[in-house]
Protein backbone atom coordinates (compact mmCIF):
# COMPACT_ATOMS: atom_id res chain seq x y z
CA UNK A 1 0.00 0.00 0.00
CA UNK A 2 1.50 2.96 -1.18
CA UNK A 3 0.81 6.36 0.74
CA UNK A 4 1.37 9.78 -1.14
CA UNK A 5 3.33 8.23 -3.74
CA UNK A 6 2.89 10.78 -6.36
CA UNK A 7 5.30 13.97 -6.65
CA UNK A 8 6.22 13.90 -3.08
CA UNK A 9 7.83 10.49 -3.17
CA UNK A 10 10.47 12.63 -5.05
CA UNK A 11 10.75 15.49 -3.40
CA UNK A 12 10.13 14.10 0.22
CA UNK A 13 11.20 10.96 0.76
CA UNK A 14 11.56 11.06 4.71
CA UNK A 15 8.42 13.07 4.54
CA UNK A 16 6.34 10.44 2.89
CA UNK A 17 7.52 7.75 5.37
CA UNK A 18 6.60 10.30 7.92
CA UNK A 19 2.95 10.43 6.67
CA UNK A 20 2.54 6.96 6.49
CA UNK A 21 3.62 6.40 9.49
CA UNK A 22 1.40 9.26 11.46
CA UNK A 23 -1.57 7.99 9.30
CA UNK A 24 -1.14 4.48 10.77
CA UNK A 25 -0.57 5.65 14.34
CA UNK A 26 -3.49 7.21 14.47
CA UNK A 27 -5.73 4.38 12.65
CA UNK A 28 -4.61 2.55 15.79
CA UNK A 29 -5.74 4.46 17.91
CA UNK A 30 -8.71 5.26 16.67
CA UNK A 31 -9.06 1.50 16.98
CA UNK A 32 -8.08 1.37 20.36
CA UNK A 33 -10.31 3.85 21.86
CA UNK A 34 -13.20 2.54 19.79
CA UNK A 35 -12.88 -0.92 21.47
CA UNK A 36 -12.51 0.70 24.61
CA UNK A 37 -15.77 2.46 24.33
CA UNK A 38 -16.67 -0.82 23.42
CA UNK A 39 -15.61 -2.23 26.53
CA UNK A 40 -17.45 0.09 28.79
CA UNK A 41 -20.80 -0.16 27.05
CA UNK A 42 -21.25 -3.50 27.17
CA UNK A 43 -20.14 -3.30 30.88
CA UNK A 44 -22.73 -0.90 30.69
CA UNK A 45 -25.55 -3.04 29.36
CA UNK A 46 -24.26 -6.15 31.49
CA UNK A 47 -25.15 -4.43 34.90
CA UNK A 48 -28.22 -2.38 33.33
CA UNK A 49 -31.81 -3.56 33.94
CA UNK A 50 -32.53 -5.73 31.07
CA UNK A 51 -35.17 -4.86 28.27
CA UNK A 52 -35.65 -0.68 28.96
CA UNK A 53 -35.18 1.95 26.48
CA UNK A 54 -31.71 2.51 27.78
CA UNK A 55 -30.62 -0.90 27.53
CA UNK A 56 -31.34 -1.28 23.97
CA UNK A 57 -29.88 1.97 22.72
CA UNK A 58 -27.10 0.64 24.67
CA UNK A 59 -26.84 -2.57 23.21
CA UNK A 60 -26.93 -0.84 19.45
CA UNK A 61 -24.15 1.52 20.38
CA UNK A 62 -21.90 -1.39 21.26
CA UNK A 63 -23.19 -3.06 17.65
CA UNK A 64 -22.08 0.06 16.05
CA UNK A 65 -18.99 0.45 17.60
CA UNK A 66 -17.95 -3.26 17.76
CA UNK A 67 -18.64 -3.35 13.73
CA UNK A 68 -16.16 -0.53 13.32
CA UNK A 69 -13.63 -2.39 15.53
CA UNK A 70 -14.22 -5.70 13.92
CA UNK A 71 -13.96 -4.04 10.45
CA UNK A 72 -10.81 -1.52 11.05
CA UNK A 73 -8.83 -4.55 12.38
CA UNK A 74 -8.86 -5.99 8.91
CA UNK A 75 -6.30 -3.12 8.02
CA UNK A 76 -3.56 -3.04 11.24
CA UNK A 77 -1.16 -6.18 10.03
CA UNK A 78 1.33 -5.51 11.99
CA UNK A 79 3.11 -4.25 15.44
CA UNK A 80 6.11 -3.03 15.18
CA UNK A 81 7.40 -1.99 11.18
């Protein structure tokens, strides 16, 4: 995957690896947070009074935000470059 590989790859080379590597910092955690979040709503939910309006919106926040974590882990391959 190549990351602002047009005319700065030229003209910046350091600066390019610099942006990719940002870009990816932050995509983790982005990730990281989200399944965080995810963390304390279904802690949330778990402890909540089962079947009330607050429950339920709840329990589709943590859908939401569980999809997103699910899905954005598809794209972190690795730990360390």
């Amino acid at each position: 995957m190549k990351f602002f590989s047009g005319q700065l790859s030229g003209i910046f080379p350091k600066f390019q690896f610099l942006m990719k590597f940002m870009l990816f910092q932050m995509f983790i955690w982005v990730h990281f947070i989200a399944a965080v979040l995810a963390i304390i709503l279904g802690l949330i939910n778990l402890v909540s009074e089962k079947g009330t309006f607050q429950h339920r919106m709840v329990g589709w926040f943590w859908l939401l935000i569980m999809s997103f974590v699910t899905v954005a882990s598809f794209w972190i391959r690795e730990i360390n470059d």
